[in-house]
Each structure stands twice: as C-alpha cells, then as structure tokens.
Protein backbone atom coordinates (compact mmCIF):
# COMPACT_ATOMS: atom_id res chain seq x y z
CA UNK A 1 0.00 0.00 0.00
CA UNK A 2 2.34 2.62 1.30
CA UNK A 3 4.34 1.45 -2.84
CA UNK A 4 1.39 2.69 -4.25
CA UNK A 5 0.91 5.45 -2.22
CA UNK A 6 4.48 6.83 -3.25
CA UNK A 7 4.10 6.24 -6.99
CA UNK A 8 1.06 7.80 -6.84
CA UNK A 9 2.59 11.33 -4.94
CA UNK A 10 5.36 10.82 -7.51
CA UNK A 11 3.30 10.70 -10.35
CA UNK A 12 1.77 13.54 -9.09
CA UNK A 13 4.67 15.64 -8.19
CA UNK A 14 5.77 15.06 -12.17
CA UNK A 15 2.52 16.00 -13.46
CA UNK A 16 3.09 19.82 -11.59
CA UNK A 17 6.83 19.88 -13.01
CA UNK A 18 5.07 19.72 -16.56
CA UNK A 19 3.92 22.80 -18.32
CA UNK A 20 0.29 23.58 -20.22
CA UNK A 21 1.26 22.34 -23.74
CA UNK A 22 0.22 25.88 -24.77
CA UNK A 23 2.43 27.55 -21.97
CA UNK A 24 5.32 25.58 -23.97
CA UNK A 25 4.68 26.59 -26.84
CA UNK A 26 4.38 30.17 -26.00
CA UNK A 27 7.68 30.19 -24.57
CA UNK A 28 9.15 28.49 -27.66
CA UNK A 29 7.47 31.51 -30.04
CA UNK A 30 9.35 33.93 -27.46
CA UNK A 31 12.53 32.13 -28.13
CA UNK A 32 11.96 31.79 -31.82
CA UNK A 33 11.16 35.83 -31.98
CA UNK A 34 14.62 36.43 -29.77
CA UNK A 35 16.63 33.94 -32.14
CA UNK A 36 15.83 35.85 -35.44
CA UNK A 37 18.03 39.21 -34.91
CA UNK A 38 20.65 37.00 -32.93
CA UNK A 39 20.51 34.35 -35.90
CA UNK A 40 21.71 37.16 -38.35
CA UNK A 41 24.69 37.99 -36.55
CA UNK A 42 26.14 34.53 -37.89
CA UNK A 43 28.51 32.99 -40.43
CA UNK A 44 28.42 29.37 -41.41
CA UNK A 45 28.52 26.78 -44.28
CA UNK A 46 25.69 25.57 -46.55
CA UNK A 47 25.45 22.38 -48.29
CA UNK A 48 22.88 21.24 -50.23
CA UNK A 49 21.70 17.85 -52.15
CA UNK A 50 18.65 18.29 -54.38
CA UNK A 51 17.63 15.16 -56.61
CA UNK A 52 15.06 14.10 -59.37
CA UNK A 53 14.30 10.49 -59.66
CA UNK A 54 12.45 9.18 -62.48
CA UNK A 55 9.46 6.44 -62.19
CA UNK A 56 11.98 4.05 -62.62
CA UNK A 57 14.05 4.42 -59.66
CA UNK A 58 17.02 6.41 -62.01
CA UNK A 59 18.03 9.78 -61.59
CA UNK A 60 16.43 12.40 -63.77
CA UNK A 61 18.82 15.00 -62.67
CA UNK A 62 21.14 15.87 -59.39
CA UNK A 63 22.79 19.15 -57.71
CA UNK A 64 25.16 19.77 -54.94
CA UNK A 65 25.52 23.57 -53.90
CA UNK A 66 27.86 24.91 -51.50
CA UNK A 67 27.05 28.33 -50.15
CA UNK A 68 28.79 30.70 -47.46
CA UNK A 69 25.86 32.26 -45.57
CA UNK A 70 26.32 35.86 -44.45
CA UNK A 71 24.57 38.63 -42.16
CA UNK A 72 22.69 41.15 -44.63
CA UNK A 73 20.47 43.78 -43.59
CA UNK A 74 17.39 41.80 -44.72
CA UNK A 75 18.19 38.54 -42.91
CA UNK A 76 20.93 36.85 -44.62
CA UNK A 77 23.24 36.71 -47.95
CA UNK A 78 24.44 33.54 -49.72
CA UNK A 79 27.46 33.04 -51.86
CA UNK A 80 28.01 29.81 -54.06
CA UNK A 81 31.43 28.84 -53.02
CA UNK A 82 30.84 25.48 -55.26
CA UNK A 83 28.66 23.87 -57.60
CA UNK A 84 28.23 20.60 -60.06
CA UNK A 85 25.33 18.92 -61.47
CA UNK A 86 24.34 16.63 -63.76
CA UNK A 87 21.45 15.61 -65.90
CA UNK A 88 20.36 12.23 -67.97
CA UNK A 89 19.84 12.31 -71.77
CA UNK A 90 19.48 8.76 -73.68
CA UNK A 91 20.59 6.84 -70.85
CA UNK A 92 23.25 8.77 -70.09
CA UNK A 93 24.86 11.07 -67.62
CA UNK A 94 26.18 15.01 -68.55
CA UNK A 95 27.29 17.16 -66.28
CA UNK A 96 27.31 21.23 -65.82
CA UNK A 97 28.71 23.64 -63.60
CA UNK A 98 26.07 26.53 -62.50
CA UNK A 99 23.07 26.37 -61.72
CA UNK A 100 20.01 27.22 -63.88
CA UNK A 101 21.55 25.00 -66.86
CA UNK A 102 18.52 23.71 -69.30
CA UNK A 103 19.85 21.45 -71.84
CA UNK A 104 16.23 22.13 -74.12
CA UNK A 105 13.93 24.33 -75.30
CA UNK A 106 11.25 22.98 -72.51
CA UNK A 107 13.87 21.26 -69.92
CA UNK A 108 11.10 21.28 -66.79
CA UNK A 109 13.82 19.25 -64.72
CA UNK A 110 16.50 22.66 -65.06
CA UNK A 111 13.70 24.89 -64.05
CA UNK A 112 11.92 22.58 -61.22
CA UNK A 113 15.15 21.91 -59.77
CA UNK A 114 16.41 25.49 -59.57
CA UNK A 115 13.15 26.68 -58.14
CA UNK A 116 12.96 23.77 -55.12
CA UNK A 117 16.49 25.26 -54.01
CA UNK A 118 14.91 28.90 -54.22
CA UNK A 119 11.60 28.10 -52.47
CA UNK A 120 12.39 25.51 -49.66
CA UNK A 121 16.53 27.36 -48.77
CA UNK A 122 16.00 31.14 -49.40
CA UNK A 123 13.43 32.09 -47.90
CA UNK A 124 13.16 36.46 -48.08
CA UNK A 125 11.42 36.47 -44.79
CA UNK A 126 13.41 33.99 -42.77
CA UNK A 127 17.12 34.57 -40.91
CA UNK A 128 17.61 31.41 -42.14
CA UNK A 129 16.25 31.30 -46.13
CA UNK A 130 13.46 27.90 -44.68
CA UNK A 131 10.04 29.16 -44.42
CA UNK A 132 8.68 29.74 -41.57
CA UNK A 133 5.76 28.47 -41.76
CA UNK A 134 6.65 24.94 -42.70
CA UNK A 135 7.33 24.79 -39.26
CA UNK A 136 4.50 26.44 -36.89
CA UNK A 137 6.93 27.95 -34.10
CA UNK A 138 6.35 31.30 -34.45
CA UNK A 139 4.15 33.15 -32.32
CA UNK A 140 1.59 33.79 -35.54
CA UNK A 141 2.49 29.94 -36.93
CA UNK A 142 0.84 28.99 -33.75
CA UNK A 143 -2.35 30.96 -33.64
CA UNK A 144 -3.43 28.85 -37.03
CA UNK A 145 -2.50 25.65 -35.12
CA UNK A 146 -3.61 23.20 -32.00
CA UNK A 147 -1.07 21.61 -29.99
CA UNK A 148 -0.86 18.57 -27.88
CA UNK A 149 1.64 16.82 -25.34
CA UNK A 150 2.26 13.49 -26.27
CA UNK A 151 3.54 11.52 -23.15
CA UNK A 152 5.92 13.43 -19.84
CA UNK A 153 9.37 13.67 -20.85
CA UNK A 154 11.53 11.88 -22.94
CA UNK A 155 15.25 11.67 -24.04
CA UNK A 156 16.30 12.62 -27.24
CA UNK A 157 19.98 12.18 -27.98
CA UNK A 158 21.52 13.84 -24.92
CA UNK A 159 18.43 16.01 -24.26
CA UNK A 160 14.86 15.71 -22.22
CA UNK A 161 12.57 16.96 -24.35
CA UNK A 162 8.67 17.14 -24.48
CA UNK A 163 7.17 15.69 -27.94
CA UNK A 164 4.54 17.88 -28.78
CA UNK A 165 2.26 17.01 -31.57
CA UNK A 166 0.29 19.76 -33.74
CA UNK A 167 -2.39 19.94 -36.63
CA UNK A 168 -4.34 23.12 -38.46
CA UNK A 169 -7.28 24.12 -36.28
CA UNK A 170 -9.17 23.50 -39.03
CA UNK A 171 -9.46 21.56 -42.31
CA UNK A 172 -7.31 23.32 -44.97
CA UNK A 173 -7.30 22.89 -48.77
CA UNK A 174 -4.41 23.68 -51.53
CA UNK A 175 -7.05 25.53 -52.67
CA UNK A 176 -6.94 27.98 -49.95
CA UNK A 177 -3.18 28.98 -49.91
CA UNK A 178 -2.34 31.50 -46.66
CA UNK A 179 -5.34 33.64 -47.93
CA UNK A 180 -7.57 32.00 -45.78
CA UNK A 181 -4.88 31.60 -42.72
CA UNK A 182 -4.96 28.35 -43.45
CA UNK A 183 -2.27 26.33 -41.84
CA UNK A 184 -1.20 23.21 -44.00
CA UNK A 185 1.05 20.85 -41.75
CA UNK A 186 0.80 18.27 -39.16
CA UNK A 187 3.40 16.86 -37.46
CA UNK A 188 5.28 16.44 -34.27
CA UNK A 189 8.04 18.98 -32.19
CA UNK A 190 10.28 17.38 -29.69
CA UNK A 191 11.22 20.47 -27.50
CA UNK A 192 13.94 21.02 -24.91
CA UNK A 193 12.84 20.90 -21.45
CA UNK A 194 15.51 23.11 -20.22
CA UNK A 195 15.47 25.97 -23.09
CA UNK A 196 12.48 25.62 -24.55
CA UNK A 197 14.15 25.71 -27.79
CA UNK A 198 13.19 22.56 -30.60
CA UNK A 199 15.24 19.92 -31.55
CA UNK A 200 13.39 18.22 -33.99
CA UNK A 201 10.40 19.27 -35.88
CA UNK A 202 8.58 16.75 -38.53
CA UNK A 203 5.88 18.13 -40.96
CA UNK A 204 4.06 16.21 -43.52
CA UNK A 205 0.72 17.71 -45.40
CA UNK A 206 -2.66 17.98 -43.38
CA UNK A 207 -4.57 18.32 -47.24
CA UNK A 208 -4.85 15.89 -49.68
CA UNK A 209 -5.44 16.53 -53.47
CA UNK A 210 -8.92 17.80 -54.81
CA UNK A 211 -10.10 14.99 -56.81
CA UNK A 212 -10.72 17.51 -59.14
CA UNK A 213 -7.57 18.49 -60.14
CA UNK A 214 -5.98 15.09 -60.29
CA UNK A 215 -8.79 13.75 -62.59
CA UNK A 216 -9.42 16.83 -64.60
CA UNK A 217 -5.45 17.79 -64.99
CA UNK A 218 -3.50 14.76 -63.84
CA UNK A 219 -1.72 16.45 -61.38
CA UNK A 220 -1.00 14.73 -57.91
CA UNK A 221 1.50 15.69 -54.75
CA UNK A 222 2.21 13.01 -52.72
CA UNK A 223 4.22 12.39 -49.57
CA UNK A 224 5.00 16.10 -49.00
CA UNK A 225 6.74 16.72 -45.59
CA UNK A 226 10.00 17.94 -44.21
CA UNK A 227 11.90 17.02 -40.98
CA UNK A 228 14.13 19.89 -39.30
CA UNK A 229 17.05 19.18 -36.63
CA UNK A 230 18.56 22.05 -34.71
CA UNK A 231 21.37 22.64 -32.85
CA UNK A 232 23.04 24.45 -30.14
CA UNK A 233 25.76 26.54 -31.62
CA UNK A 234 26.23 29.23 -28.69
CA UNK A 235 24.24 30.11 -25.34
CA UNK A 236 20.83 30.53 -25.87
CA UNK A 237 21.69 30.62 -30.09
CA UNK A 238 20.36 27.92 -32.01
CA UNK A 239 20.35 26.89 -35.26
CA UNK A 240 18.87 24.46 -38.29
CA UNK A 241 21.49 22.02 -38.83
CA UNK A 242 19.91 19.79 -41.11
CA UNK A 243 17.04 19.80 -43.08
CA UNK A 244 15.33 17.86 -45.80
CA UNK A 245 11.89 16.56 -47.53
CA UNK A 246 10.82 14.19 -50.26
CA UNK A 247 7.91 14.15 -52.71
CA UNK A 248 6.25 12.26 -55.87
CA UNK A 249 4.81 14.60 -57.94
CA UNK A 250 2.79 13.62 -61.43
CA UNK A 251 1.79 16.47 -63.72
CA UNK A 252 -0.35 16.78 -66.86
CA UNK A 253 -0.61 12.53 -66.71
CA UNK A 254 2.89 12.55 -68.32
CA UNK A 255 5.62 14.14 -65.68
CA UNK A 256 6.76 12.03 -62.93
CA UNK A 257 9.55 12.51 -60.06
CA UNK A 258 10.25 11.69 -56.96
CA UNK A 259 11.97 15.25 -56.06
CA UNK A 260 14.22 15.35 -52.89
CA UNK A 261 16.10 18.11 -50.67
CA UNK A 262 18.71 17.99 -48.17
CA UNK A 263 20.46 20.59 -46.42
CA UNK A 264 23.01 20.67 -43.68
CA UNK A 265 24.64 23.68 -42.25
CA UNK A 266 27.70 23.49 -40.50
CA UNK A 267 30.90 26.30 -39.39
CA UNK A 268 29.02 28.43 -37.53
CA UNK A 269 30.69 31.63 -36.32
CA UNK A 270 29.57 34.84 -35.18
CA UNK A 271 29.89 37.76 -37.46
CA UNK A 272 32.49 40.23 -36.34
CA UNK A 273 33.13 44.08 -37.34
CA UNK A 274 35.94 43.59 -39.64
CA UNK A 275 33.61 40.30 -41.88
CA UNK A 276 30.60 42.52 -41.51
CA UNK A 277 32.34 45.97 -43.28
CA UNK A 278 34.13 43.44 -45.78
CA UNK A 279 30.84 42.24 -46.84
CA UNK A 280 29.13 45.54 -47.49
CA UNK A 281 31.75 46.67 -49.65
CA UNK A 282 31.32 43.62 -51.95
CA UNK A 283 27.69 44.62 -52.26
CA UNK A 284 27.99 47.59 -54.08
C-alpha cells in the first residue's frame, strides 16, 4: 500500500513539473522571436543535395551547392562557393557547372530543380532562407494551429525533451493557400525541457489533393513533408542544422519525379566588425 501510495505522490509531483502544452509553446514563439536578430549575426557553411528520380528508380537529374551564408540587412546573404550537377539524356549522364543549366527548349527538370532550391533554402522572410511556416513555431504559426503533449518527458539524444504534436485548427485545402490563414502541416516537435528551444520538428501535409484536379489535370503531390534538426551553436543561439523533404509529384498525366532536398549547415561563427564591413563593400 504505502508502494502505491508513493508512486502515486510521484506521479503527481511530475505532473506539476510539466507545463500547459500551450504555456510551452508560448515560450518556444518567445525564443523563436529572440533567435531571429541574434541568428543574423552569424557565419556558417551551406550544403545542399537536391535530386530528381524518375518512375523508374534512375536519376532524372542531381545538384550539390555549396554556399557561405552571411549577415545582410534583410536577414541573410548567400554566396556559391561550389557547384556541379548533372542531368540524364538517352541513358546517359552530362554534367554542368552553374546552376540554372537547361539542356532544351522545354527542360522542366532545369527549371523545377532550380526553383525547389529557391523556395524551400532562401526564404526572403526567414534569418535562415526555410520558411517559416513549414514549421508552426512562431508566435503567428501557432495561432493557425492546436497543440498537444504526447507523453511526460523523454530523451532525445543527450536532451529531455517534451514531444509535442500539432495539426491546423481547421481543415485546410491547396485551394486555400495563406489567404484564408490556413495552416497546412501536421506533425510532431520534440522540445527542450531546459530551453524551450526545438530539436526536432517533422511536418508532412494535413490536405490531400482535390479529386478535381488530379482527374481533370493529372496532377498529384504526394508524400509532401520535411523534418528539421537544430542545434546548439552558442548560449541561448540555435540553429537548423539539417534539413530535408521528399515528394512524388505527377503532372499533366505525363511528368513524374520523386523530387528530394537535403540541407546541412555546418561552421558556424559569429559575425564580427571587420567580416561585416568586408561584406558591405562587396555589395555595391
């Protein structure tokens, strides 16, 4: 009796140490607002992988970038520091060396590819080119979303973390875009118990197709979703470390790939006086 008494008071006790969901969250938009100026005060590497596959399994076409990532008065500035792709043509492989290369008069893989880069790593709004709002962590991400705490806490390589899981507050449609405030994701966030700060945040599409479009136009999306890691890089900074997302999409009943990104960012440093000045001149 007096066992059962104690793992009751103890599961108890536990219970109290754990925030609201919502009062976790809250704190996690405060920290996401405080990162974004302290976020642009940094230097670091980019490396990206984007890939077309075919129907058949084979590559359609394949990119690796290499950026430097600087501090810019919008957000951030990226330099390609390296760059090689290749494309397939009669069964076989030819390769080019900048990006925005079409081989063709209508060469959708050289425009698709280019655009994925643009769209999902350079983001205008962001201090870190991914869109915000693949990821609902921001305090107006959140207002569009409904949250959940899924178990106490867990472990997470090296850190206790809360898994919080999320979906739209109600039904959205591709239809809709954001001028409905529609939020489009569902997934889970695994938080840090200490700084409030994610670790891992998994998306994948809370929509599905109209029927309308895929009969009428042949056009289907499927699979769309994105996982993003951070990291600690300095106290109370952190940052995306790795990031990436796969999708089949079929267009006009002909077009089919299986289009993949991955990104990883690594070097971090913080911007001093002498980089910052240095970087202005080369702007003019």
């Amino acid at each position: 009796m007096k066992l059962l008494i104690l793992a009751g008071a103890a599961a108890g006790f536990l219970a109290a140490q754990t925030p609201d969901v919502n009062s976790i969250m809250a704190q996690v938009g405060i920290n996401q607002a405080k990162s974004r100026e302290e976020r642009a005060q940094w230097i670091y590497q980019q490396k990206q992988l984007l890939r077309m596959v075919r129907g058949s399994g084979k590559i359609a076409r394949e990119e690796h970038r290499e950026y430097l990532v600087l501090p810019d008065r919008r957000g951030i500035k990226k330099q390609l520091t390296n760059f090689d792709g290749r494309y397939a043509q009669h069964g076989t492989y030819h390769t080019y060396d900048k990006p925005g290369y079409e081989y063709k008069g209508l060469d959708l893989d050289g425009s698709l590819i280019g655009q994925m880069s643009e769209d999902m790593t350079n983001e205008k709004d962001s201090v870190d080119g991914i869109e915000s709002d693949l990821f609902p962590l921001t305090y107006h991400q959140q207002l569009k979303y409904t949250f959940r705490l899924d178990g106490g806490v867990q472990e997470y390589r090296g850190h206790q973390v809360w898994k919080v899981a999320f979906e739209p507050k109600r039904h959205a449609s591709i239809l809709d875009g954001d001028d409905g405030g529609n939020a489009m994701w569902k997934g889970e966030a695994l938080i840090d118990t200490q700084e409030f700060q994610p670790v891992v945040v998994t998306t994948s599409m809370a929509w599905k197709m109209p029927a309308a479009i895929r009969i009428l136009l042949g056009t289907n999306i499927k699979g769309l979703g994105f996982s993003l890691s951070y990291q600690k890089v300095a106290d109370g900074i952190w940052f995306p470390v790795s990031y990436g997302g796969e999708f089949e999409v079929t267009g006009l009943f002909l077009y089919k790939r299986t289009m993949s990104i991955s990104l990883v960012n690594s070097g971090f440093r913080h911007a001093d006086v002498t980089s910052q000045i240095a970087f202005e001149k080369d702007e003019k």
